[in-house]
PDB file of N, CA and C in Angstrom:
ATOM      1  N   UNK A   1     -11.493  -7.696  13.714  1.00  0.00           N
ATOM      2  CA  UNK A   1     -12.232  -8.877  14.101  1.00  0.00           C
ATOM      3  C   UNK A   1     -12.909  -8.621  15.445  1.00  0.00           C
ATOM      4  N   UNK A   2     -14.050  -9.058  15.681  1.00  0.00           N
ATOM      5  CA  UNK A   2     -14.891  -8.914  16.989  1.00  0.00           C
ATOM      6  C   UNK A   2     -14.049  -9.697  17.765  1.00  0.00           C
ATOM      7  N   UNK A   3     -14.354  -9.245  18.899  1.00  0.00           N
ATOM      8  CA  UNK A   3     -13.869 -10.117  20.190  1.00  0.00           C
ATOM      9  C   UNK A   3     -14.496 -10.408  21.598  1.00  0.00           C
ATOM     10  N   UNK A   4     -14.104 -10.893  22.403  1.00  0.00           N
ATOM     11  CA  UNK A   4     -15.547 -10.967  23.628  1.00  0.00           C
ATOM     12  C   UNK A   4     -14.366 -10.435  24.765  1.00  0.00           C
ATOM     13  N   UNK A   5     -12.898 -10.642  24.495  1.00  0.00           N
ATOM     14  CA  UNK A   5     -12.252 -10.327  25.444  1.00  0.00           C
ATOM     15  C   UNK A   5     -10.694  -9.821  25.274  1.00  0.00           C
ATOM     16  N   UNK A   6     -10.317  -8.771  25.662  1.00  0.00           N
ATOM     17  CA  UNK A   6      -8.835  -9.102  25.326  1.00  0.00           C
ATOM     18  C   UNK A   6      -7.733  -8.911  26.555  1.00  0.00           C
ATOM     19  N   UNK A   7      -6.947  -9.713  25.847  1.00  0.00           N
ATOM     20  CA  UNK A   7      -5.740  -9.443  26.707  1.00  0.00           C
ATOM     21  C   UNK A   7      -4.374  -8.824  26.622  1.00  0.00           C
ATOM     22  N   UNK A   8      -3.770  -7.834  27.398  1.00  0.00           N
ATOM     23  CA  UNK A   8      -2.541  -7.146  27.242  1.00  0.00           C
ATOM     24  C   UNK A   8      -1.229  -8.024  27.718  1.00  0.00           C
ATOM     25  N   UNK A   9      -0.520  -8.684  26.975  1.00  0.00           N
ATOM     26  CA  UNK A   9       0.764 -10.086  27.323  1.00  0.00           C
ATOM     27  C   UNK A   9       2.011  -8.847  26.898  1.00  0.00           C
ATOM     28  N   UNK A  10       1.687  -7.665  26.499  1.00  0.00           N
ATOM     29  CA  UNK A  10       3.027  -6.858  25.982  1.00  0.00           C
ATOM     30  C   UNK A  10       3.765  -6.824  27.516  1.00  0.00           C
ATOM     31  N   UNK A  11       5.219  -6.861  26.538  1.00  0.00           N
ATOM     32  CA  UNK A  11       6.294  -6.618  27.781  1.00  0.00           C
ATOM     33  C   UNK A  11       6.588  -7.701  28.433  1.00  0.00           C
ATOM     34  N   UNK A  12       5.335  -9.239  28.606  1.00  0.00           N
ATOM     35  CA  UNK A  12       5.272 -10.294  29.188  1.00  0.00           C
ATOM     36  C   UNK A  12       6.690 -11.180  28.370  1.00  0.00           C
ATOM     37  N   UNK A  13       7.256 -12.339  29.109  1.00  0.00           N
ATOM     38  CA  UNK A  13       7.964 -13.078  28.259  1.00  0.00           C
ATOM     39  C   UNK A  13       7.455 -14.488  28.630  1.00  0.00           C
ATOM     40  N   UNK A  14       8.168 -15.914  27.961  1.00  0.00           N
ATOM     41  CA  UNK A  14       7.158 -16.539  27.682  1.00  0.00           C
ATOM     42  C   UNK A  14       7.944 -17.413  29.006  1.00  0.00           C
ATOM     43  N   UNK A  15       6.513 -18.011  30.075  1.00  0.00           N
ATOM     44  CA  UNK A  15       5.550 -18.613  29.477  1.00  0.00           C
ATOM     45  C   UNK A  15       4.373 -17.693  29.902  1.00  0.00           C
ATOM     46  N   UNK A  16       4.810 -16.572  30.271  1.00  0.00           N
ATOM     47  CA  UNK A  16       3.974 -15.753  30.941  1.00  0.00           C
ATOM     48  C   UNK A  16       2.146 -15.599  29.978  1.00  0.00           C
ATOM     49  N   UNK A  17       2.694 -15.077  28.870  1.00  0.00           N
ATOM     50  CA  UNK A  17       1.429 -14.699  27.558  1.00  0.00           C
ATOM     51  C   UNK A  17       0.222 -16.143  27.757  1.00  0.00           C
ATOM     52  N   UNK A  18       1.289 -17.320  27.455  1.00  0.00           N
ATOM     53  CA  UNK A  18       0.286 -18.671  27.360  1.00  0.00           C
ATOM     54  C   UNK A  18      -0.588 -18.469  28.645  1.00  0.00           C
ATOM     55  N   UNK A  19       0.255 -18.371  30.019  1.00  0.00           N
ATOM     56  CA  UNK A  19      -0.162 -18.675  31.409  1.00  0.00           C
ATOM     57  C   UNK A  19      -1.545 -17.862  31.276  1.00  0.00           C
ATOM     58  N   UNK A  20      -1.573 -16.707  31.298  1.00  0.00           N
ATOM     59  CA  UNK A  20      -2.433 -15.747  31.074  1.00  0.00           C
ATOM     60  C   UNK A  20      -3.632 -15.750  30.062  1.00  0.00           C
ATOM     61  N   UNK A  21      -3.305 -16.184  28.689  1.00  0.00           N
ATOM     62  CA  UNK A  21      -4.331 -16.560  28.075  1.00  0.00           C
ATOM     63  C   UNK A  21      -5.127 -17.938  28.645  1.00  0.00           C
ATOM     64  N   UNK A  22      -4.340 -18.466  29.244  1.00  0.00           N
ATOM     65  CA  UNK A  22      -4.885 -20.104  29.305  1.00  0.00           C
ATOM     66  C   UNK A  22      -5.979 -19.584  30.444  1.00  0.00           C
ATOM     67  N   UNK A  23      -5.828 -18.715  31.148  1.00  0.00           N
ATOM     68  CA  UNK A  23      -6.333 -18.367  32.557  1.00  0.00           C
ATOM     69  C   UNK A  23      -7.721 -17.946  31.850  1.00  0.00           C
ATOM     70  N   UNK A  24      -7.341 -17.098  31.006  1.00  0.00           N
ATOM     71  CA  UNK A  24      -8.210 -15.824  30.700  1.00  0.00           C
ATOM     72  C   UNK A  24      -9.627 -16.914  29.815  1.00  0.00           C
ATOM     73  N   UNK A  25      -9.233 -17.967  28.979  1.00  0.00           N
ATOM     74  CA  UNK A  25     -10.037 -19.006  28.496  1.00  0.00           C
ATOM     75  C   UNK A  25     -11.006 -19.587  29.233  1.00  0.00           C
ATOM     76  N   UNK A  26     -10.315 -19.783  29.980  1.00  0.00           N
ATOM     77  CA  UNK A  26     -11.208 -21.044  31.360  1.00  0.00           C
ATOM     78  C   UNK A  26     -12.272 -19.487  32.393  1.00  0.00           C
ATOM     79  N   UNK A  27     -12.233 -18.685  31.754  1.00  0.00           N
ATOM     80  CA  UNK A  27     -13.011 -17.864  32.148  1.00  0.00           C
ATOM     81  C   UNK A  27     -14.670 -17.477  31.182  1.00  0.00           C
ATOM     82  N   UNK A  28     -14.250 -18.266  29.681  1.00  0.00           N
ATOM     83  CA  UNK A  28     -14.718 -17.195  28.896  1.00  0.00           C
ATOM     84  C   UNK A  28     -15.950 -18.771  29.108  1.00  0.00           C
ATOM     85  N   UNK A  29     -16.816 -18.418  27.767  1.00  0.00           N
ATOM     86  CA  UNK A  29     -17.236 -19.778  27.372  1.00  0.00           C
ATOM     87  C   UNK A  29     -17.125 -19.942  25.661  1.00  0.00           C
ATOM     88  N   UNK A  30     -17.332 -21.338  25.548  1.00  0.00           N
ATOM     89  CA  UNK A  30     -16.927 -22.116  24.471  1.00  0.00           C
ATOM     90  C   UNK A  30     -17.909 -21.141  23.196  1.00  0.00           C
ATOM     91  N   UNK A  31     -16.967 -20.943  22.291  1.00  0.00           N
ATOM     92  CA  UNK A  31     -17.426 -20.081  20.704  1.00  0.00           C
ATOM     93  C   UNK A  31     -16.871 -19.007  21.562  1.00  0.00           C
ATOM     94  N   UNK A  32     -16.639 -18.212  22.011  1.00  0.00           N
ATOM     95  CA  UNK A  32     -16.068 -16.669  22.833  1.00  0.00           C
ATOM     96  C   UNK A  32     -14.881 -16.499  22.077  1.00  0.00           C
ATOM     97  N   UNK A  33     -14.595 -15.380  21.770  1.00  0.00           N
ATOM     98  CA  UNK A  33     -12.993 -15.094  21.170  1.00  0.00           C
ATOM     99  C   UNK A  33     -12.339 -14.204  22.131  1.00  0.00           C
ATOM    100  N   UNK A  34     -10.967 -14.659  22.534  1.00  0.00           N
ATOM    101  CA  UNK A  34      -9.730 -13.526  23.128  1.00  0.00           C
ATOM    102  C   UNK A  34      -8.999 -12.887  22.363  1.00  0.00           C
ATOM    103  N   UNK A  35      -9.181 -11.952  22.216  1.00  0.00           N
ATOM    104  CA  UNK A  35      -8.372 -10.832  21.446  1.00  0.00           C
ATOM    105  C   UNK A  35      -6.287 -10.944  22.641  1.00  0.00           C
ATOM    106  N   UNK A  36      -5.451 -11.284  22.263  1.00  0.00           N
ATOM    107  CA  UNK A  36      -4.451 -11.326  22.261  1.00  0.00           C
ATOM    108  C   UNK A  36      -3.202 -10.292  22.335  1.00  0.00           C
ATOM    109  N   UNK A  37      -2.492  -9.451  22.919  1.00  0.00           N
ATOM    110  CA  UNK A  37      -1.353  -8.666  22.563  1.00  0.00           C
ATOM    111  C   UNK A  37       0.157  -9.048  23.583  1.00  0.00           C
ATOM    112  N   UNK A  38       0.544  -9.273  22.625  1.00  0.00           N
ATOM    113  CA  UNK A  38       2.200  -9.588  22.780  1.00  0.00           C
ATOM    114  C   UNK A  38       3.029  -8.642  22.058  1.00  0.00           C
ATOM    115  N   UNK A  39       4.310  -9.106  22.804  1.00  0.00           N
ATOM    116  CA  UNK A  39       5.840  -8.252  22.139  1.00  0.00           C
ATOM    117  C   UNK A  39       6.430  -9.756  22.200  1.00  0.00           C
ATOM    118  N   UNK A  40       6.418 -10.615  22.753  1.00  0.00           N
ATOM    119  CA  UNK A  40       7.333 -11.974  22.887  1.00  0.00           C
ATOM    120  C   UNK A  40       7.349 -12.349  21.428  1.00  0.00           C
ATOM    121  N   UNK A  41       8.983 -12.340  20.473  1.00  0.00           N
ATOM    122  CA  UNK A  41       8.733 -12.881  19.220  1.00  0.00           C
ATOM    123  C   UNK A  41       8.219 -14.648  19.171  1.00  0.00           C
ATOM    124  N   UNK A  42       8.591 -15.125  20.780  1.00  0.00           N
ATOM    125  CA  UNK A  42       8.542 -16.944  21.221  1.00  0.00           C
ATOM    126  C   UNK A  42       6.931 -16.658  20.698  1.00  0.00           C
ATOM    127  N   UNK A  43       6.107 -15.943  20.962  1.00  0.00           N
ATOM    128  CA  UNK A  43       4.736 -16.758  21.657  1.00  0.00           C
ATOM    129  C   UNK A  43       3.973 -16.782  19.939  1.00  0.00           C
ATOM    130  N   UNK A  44       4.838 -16.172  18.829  1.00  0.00           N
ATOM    131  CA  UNK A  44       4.344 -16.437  17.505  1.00  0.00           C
ATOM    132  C   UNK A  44       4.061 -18.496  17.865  1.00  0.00           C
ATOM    133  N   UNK A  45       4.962 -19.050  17.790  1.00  0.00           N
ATOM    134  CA  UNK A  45       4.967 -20.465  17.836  1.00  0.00           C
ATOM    135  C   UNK A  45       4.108 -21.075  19.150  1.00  0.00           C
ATOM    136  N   UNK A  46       4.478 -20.124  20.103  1.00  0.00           N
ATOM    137  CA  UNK A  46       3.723 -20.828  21.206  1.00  0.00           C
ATOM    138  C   UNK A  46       2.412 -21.006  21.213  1.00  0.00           C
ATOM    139  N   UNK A  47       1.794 -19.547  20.810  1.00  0.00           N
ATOM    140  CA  UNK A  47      -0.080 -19.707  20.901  1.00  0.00           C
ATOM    141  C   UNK A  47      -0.092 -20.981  19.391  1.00  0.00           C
ATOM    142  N   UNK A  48       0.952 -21.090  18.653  1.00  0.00           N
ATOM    143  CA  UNK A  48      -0.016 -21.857  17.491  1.00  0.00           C
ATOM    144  C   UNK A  48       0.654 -23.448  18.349  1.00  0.00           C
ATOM    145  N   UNK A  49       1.352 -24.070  19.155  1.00  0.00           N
ATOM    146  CA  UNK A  49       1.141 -24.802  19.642  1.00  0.00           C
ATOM    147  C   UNK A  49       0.031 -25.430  20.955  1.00  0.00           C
ATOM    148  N   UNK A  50       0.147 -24.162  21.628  1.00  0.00           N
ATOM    149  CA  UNK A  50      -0.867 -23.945  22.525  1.00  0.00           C
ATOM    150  C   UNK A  50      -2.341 -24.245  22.755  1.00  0.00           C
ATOM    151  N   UNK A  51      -3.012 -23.563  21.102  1.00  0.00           N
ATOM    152  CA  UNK A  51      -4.398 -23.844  20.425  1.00  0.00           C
ATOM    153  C   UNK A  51      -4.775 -25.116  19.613  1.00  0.00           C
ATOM    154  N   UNK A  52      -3.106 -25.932  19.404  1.00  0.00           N
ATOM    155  CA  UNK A  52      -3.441 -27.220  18.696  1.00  0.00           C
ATOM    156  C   UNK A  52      -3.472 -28.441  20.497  1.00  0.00           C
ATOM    157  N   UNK A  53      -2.840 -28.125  20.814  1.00  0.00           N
ATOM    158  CA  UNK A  53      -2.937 -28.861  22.311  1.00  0.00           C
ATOM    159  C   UNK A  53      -4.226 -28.735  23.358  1.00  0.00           C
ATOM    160  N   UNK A  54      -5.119 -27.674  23.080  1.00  0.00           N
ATOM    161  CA  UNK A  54      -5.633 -27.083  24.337  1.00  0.00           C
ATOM    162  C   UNK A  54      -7.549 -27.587  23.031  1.00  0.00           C
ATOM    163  N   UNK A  55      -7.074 -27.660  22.225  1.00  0.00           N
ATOM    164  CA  UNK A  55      -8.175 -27.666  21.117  1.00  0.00           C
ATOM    165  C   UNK A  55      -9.243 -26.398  21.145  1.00  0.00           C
ATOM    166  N   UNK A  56      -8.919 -25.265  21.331  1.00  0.00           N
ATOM    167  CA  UNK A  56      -9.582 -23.624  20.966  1.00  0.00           C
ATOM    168  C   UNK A  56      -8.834 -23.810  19.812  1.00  0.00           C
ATOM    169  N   UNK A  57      -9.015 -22.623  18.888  1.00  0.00           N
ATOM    170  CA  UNK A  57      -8.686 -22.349  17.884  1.00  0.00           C
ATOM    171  C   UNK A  57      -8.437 -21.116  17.421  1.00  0.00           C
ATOM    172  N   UNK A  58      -6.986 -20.858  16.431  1.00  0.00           N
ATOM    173  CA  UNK A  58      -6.734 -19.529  16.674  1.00  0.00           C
ATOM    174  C   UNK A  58      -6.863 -19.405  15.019  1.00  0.00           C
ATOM    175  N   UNK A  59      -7.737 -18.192  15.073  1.00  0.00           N
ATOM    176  CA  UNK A  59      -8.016 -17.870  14.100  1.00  0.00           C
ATOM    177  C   UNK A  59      -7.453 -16.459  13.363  1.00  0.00           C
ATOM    178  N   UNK A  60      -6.790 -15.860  14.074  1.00  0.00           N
ATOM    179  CA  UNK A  60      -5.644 -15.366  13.582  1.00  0.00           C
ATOM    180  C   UNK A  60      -4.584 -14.840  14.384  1.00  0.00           C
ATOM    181  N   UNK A  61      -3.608 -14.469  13.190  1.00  0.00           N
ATOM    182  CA  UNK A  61      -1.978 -14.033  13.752  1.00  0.00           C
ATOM    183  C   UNK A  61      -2.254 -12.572  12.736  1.00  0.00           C
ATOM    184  N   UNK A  62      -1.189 -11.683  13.731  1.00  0.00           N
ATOM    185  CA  UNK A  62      -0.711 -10.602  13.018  1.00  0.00           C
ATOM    186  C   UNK A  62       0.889  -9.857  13.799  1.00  0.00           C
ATOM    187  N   UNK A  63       1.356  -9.245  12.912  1.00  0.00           N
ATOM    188  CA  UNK A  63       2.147  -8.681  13.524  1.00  0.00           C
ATOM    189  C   UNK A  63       1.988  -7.487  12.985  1.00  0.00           C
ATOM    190  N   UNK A  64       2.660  -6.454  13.195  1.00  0.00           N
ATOM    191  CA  UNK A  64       2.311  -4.635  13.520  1.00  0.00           C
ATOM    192  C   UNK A  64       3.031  -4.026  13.914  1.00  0.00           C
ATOM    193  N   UNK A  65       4.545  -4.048  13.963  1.00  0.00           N
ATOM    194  CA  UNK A  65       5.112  -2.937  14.482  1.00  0.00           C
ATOM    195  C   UNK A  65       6.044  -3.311  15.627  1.00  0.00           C
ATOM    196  N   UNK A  66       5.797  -4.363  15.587  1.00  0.00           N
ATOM    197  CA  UNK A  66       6.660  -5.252  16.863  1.00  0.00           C
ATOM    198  C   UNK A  66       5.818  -5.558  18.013  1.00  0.00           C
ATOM    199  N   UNK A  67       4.511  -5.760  17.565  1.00  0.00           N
ATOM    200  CA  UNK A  67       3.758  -6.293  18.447  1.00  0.00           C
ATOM    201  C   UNK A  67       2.823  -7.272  17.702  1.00  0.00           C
ATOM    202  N   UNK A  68       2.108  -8.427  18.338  1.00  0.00           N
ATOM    203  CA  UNK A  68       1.726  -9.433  17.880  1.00  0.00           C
ATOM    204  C   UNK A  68       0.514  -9.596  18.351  1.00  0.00           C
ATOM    205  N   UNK A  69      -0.629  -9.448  17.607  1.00  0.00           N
ATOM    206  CA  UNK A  69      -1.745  -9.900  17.708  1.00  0.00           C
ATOM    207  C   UNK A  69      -2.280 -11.100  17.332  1.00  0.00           C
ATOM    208  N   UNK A  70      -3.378 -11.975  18.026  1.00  0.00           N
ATOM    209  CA  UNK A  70      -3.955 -13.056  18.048  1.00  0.00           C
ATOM    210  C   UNK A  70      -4.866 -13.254  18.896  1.00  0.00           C
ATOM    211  N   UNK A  71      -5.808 -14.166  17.450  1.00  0.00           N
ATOM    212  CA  UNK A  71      -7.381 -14.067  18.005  1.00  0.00           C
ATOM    213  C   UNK A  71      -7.577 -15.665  18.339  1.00  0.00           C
ATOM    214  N   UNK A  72      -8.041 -16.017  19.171  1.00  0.00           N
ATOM    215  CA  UNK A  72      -7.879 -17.560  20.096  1.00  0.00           C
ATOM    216  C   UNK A  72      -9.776 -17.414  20.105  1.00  0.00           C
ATOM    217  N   UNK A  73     -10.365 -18.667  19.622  1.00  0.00           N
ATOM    218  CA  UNK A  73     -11.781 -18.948  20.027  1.00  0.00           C
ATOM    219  C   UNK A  73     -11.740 -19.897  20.549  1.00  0.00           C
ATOM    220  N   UNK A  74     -12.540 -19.884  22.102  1.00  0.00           N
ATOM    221  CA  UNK A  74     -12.476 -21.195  23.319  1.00  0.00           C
ATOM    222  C   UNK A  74     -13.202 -22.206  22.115  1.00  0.00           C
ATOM    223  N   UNK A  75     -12.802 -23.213  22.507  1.00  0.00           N
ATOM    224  CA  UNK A  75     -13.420 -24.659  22.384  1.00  0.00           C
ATOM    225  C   UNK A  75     -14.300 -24.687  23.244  1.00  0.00           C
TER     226      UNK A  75
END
């Protein structure tokens, strides 16, 4: 999937990943996608609470190996 930005959250634990994406958003502009990487198994639930609260939208999840990818488009 294309992306406009990504971010490295591996090794991070939570609320660290959100803190960081939330940062990394308010940077981008609205339609922009953040490309996502975690190890936190929490932040599976967190980014999909995160993107229903914050109204961006995550348009996908993956996992891989024990790492977790997710694609977040700003609102």
């Amino acid at each position: 999937m294309d992306f406009d930005r990504q971010l490295d959250a591996r090794g991070l634990n939570c609320p660290l990943p959100i803190l960081r994406a939330k940062k990394a958003l308010t940077e981008m502009q609205s339609g922009q996608v953040l490309h996502i990487l975690a190890t936190d198994p929490g932040s599976v639930k967190d980014f999909h609470a995160f993107a229903r609260q914050t109204g961006n939208e995550l348009l996908s999840t993956a996992e891989i190996a024990g790492e977790f990818d997710f694609y977040i488009k700003r609102g």
